[in-house]
Protein backbone atom coordinates (compact mmCIF):
# COMPACT_ATOMS: atom_id res chain seq x y z
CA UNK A 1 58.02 -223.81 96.69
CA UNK A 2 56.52 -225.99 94.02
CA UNK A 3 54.34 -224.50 91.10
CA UNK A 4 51.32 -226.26 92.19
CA UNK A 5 52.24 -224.95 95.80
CA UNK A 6 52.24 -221.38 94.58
CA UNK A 7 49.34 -221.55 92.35
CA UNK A 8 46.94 -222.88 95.58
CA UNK A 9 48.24 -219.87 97.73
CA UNK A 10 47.31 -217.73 95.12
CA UNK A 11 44.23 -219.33 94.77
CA UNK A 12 40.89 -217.30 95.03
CA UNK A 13 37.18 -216.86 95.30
CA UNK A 14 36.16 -214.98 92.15
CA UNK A 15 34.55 -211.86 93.42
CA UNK A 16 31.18 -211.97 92.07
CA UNK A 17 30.02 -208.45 90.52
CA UNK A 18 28.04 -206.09 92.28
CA UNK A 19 24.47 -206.55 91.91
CA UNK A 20 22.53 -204.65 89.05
CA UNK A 21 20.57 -201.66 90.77
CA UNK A 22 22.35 -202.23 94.31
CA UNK A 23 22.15 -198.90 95.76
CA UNK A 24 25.72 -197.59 96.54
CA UNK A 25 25.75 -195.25 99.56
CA UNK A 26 28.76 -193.33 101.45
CA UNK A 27 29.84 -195.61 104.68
CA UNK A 28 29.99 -194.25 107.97
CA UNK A 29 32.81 -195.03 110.00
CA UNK A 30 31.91 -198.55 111.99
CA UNK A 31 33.24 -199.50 115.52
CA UNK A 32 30.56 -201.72 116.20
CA UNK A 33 29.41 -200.31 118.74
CA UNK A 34 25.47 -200.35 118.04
CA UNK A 35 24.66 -203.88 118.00
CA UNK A 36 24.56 -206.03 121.29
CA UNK A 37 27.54 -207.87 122.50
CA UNK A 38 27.45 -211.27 121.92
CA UNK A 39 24.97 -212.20 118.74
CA UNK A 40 25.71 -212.15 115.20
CA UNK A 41 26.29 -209.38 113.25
CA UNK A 42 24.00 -209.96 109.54
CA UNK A 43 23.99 -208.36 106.70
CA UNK A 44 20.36 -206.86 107.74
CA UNK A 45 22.94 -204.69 111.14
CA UNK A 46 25.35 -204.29 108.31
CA UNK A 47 22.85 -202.41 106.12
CA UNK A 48 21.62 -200.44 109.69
CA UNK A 49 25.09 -199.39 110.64
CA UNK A 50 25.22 -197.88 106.65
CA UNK A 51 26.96 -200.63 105.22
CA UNK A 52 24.92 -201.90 102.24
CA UNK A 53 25.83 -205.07 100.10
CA UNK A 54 23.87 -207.31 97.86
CA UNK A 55 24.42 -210.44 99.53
CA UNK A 56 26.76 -211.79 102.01
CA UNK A 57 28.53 -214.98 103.22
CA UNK A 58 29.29 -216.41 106.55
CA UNK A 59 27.63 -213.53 109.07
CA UNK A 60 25.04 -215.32 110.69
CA UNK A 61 26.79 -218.30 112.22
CA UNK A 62 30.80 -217.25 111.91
CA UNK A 63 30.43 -213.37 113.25
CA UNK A 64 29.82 -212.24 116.41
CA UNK A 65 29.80 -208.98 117.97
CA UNK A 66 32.53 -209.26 120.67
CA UNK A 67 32.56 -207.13 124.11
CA UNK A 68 34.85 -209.69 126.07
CA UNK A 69 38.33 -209.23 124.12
CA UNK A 70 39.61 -205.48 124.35
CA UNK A 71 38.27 -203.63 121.15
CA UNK A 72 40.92 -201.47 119.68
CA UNK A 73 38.96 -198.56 120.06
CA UNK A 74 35.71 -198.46 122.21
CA UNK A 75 33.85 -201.59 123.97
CA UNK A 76 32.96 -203.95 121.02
CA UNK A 77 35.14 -205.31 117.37
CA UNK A 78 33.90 -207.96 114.97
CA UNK A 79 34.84 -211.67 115.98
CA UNK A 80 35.25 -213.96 112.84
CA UNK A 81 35.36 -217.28 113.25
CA UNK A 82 37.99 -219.75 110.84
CA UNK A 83 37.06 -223.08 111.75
CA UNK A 84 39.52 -226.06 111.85
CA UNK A 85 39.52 -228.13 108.75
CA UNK A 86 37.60 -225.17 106.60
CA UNK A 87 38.74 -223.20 103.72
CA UNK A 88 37.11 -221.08 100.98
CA UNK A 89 34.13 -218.37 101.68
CA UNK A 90 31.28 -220.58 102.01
CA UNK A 91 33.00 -222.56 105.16
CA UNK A 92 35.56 -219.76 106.49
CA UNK A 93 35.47 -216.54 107.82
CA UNK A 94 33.16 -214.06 106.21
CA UNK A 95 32.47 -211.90 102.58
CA UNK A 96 30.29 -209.01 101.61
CA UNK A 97 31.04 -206.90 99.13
CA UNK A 98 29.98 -203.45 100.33
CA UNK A 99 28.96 -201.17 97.89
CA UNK A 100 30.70 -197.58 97.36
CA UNK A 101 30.16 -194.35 95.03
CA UNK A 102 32.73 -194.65 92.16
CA UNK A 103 35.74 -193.03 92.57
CA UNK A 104 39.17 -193.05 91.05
CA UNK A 105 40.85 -193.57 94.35
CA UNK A 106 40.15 -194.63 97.48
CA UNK A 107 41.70 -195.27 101.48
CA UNK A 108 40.02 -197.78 103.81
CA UNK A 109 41.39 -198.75 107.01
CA UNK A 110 40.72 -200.85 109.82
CA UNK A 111 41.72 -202.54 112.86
CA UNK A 112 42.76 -206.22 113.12
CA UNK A 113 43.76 -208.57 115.69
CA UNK A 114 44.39 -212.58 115.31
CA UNK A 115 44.09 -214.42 118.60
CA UNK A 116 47.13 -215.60 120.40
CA UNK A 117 46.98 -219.16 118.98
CA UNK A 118 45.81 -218.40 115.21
CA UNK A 119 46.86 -221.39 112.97
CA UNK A 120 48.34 -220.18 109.69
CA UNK A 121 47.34 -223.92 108.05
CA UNK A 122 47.77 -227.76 108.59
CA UNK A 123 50.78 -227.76 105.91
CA UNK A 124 50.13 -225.28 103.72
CA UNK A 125 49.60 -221.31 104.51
CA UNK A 126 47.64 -218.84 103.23
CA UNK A 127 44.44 -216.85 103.68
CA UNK A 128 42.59 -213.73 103.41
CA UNK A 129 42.51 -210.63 105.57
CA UNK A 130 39.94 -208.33 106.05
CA UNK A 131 38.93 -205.96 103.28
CA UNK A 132 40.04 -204.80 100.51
CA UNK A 133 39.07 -202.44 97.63
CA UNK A 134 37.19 -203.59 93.64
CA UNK A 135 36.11 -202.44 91.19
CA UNK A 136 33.49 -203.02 87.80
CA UNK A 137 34.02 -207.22 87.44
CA UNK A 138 36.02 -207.84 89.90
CA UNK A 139 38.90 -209.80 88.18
CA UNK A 140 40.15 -212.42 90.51
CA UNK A 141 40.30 -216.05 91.40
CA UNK A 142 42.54 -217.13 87.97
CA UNK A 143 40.99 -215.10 85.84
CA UNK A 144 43.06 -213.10 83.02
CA UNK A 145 41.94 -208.90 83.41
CA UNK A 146 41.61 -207.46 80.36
CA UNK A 147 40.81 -204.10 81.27
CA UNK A 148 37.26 -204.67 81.12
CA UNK A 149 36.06 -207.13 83.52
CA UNK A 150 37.34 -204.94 87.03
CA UNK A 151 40.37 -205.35 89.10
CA UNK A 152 40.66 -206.48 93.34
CA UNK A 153 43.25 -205.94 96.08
CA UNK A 154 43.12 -207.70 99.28
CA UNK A 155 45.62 -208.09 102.28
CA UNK A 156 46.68 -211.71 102.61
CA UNK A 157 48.72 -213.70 105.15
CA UNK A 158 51.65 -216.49 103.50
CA UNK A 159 54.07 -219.16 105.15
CA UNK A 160 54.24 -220.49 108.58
CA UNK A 161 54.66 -217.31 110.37
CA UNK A 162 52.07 -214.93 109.35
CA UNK A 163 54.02 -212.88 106.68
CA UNK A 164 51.54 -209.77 105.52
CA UNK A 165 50.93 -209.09 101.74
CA UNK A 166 49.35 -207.64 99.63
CA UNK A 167 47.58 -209.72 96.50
CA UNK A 168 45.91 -207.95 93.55
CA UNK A 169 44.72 -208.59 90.35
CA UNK A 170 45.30 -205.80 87.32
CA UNK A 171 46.32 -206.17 83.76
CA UNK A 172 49.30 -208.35 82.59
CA UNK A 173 49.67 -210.37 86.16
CA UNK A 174 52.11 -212.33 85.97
CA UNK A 175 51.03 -216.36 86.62
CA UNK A 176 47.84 -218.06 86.75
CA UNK A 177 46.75 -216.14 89.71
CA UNK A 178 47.06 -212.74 90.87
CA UNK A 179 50.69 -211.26 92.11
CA UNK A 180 51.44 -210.03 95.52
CA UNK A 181 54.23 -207.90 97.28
CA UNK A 182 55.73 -208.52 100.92
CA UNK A 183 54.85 -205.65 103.46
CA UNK A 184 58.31 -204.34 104.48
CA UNK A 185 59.48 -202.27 107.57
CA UNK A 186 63.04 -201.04 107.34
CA UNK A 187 63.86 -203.20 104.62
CA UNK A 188 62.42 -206.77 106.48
CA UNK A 189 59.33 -208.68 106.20
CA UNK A 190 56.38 -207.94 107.92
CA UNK A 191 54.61 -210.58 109.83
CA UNK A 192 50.98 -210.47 111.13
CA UNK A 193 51.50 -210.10 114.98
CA UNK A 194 49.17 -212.77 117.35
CA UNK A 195 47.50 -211.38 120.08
CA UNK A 196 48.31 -207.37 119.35
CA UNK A 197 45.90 -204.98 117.60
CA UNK A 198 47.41 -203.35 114.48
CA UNK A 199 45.76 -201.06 111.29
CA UNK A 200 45.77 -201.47 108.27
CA UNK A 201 45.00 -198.88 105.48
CA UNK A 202 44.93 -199.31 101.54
CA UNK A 203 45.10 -196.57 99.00
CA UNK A 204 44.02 -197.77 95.26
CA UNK A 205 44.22 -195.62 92.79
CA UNK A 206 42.62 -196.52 89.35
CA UNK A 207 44.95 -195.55 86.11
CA UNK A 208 43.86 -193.13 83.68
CA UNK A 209 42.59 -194.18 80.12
CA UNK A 210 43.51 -192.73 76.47
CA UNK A 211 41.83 -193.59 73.83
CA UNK A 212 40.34 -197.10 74.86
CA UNK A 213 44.08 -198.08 75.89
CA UNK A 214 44.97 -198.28 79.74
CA UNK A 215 47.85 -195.98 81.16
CA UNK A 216 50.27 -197.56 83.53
CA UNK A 217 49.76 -194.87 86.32
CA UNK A 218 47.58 -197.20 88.63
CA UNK A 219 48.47 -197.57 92.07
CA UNK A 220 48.58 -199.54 95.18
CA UNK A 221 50.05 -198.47 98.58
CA UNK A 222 49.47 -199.78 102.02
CA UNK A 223 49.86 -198.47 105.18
CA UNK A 224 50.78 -200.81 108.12
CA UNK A 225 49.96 -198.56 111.54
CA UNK A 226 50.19 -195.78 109.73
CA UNK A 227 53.55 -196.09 107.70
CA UNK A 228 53.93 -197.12 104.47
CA UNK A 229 54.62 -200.52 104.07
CA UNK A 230 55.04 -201.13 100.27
CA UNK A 231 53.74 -198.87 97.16
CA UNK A 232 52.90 -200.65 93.91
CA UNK A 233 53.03 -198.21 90.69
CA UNK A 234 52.62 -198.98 87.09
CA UNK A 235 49.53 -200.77 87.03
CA UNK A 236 47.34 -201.15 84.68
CA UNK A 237 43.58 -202.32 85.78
CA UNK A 238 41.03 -200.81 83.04
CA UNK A 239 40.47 -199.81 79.14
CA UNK A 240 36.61 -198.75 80.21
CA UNK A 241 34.94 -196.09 83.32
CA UNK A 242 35.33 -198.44 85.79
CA UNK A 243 36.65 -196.98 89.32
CA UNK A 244 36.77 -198.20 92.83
CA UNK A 245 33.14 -199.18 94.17
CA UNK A 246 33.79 -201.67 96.42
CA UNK A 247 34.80 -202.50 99.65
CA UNK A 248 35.19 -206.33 99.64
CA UNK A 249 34.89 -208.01 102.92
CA UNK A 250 36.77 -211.11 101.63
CA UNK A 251 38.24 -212.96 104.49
CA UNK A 252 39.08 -216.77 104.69
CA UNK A 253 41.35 -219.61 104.91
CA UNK A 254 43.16 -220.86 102.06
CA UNK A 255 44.52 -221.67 99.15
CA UNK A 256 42.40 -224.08 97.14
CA UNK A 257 43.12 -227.26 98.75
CA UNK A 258 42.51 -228.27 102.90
CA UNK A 259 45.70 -228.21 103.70
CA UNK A 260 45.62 -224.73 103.82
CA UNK A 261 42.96 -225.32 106.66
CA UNK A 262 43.33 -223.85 110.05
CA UNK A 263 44.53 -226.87 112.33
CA UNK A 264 42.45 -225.56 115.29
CA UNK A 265 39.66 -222.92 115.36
CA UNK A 266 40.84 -219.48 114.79
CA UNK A 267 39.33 -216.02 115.46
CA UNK A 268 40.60 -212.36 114.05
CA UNK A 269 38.96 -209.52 115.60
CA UNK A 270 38.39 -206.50 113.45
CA UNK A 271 37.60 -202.91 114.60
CA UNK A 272 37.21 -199.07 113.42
CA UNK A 273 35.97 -199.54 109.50
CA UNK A 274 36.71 -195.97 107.76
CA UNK A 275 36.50 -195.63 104.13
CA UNK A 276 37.61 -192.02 102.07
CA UNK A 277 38.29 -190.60 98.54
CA UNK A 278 40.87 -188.17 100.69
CA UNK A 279 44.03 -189.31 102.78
CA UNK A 280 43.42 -189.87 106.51
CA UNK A 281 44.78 -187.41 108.97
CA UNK A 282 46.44 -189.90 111.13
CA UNK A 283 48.89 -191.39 107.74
């Protein structure tokens, strides 16, 4: 893989900060239930369900509220919509970066299915899955963290088959962009399955901090239905009182060029939203 090759895979939307004064409130568990089948699902049912964000991207004509496919649990799921030829947040999928009480450590799970024909990319692969967990600044999308300007970890898909990973940004990453590691089962790669529900659940953990200077005691560890599928320790992600308060719906095609476009339209179907400062009973 060439340099340039890597650096687009890598390649980001920079999280934009969490609005000054938005209200952070506890999130209920959401199946999607609620809402009617079959419209879209804005940030205005977000924000009804308990979900609150400052802004959002991609909800009112790429998300619909889905009672045709099986739901993983109950009647309904969330349908997002990658369109052929699209990459990036403003064209693809859908972002909103739901707002949480600070913590030092958080879970959040979910439920995601790609339809049977998803398209990884035209000729190069790459995108965002789902949610993931932020925090303060948000440090993503090339930038260097220093400590003080936040930290993100999102699930990702790579190559021509769907391989699952995990892609973070924290102090000292390595290249250009953030780093990722491979979710492994029994010592082989895991690939995002077409066509078959699966869960996903993150832990972060934010390192402590002495004396202005960051310990390397930060964690990462996901959960592929419900075993761990890699653990990340010795990271670093702030010198200040930041702490998880995020939930980052960040979910798109791409890689920074179009050739990490979907070559037909694609749809994942997400389901069962649960967010916790303590472990889940069913990990």
């Amino acid at each position: 893989m060439t340099g340039a090759t890597t650096a687009a895979l890598l390649a980001a939307v920079v999280l934009a900060p969490q609005a000054v004064g938005a209200q952070a409130a506890t999130l209920p568990d959401n199946g999607f239930e609620r809402p009617a089948a079959g419209g879209a699902y804005p940030l205005s049912e977000w924000i009804a369900d308990g979900w609150n964000a400052p802004w959002a991207l991609g909800m009112e004509d790429r998300v619909v509220v889905d009672a045709e496919a099986p739901a993983y649990e109950g009647d309904k799921s969330l349908r997002v919509l990658y369109p052929e030829g699209k990459i990036g947040p403003e064209n693809s999928g859908a972002s909103a970066p739901f707002t949480l009480p600070k913590a030092p450590e958080y879970y959040l799970s979910y439920a995601v299915r790609f339809d049977e024909n998803f398209s990884w990319g035209t000729s190069e692969y790459a995108g965002k899955v789902g949610l993931g967990l932020a925090g303060g600044k948000s440090c993503s999308g090339g930038q260097v963290c220093d400590g003080t300007n936040g930290f993100s970890s999102r699930p990702i898909w790579r190559q021509n088959n769907g391989q699952a990973a995990i892609y973070y940004y924290s102090m000292g990453h390595e290249g250009e962009y953030g780093d990722y590691t491979v979710l492994k089962r029994d010592g082989a790669d895991i690939h995002w399955p077409r066509g078959e529900w699966v869960t996903i659940t993150q832990r972060l953990k934010v390192n402590t901090v002495t004396n202005g200077a960051a310990n390397p005691d930060g964690e990462i560890e996901i959960f592929f239905n419900g075993v761990s599928a890699a653990l990340v320790t010795d990271l670093r992600f702030v010198t200040n009182a930041d702490q998880v308060d995020r939930a980052y719906l960040s979910s798109f095609a791409g890689g920074a060029e179009e050739t990490f476009a979907p070559a037909h339209d694609s749809y994942i179907w997400y389901d069962d939203l649960r967010v916790s400062t303590t472990r889940p009973a069913d990990l």
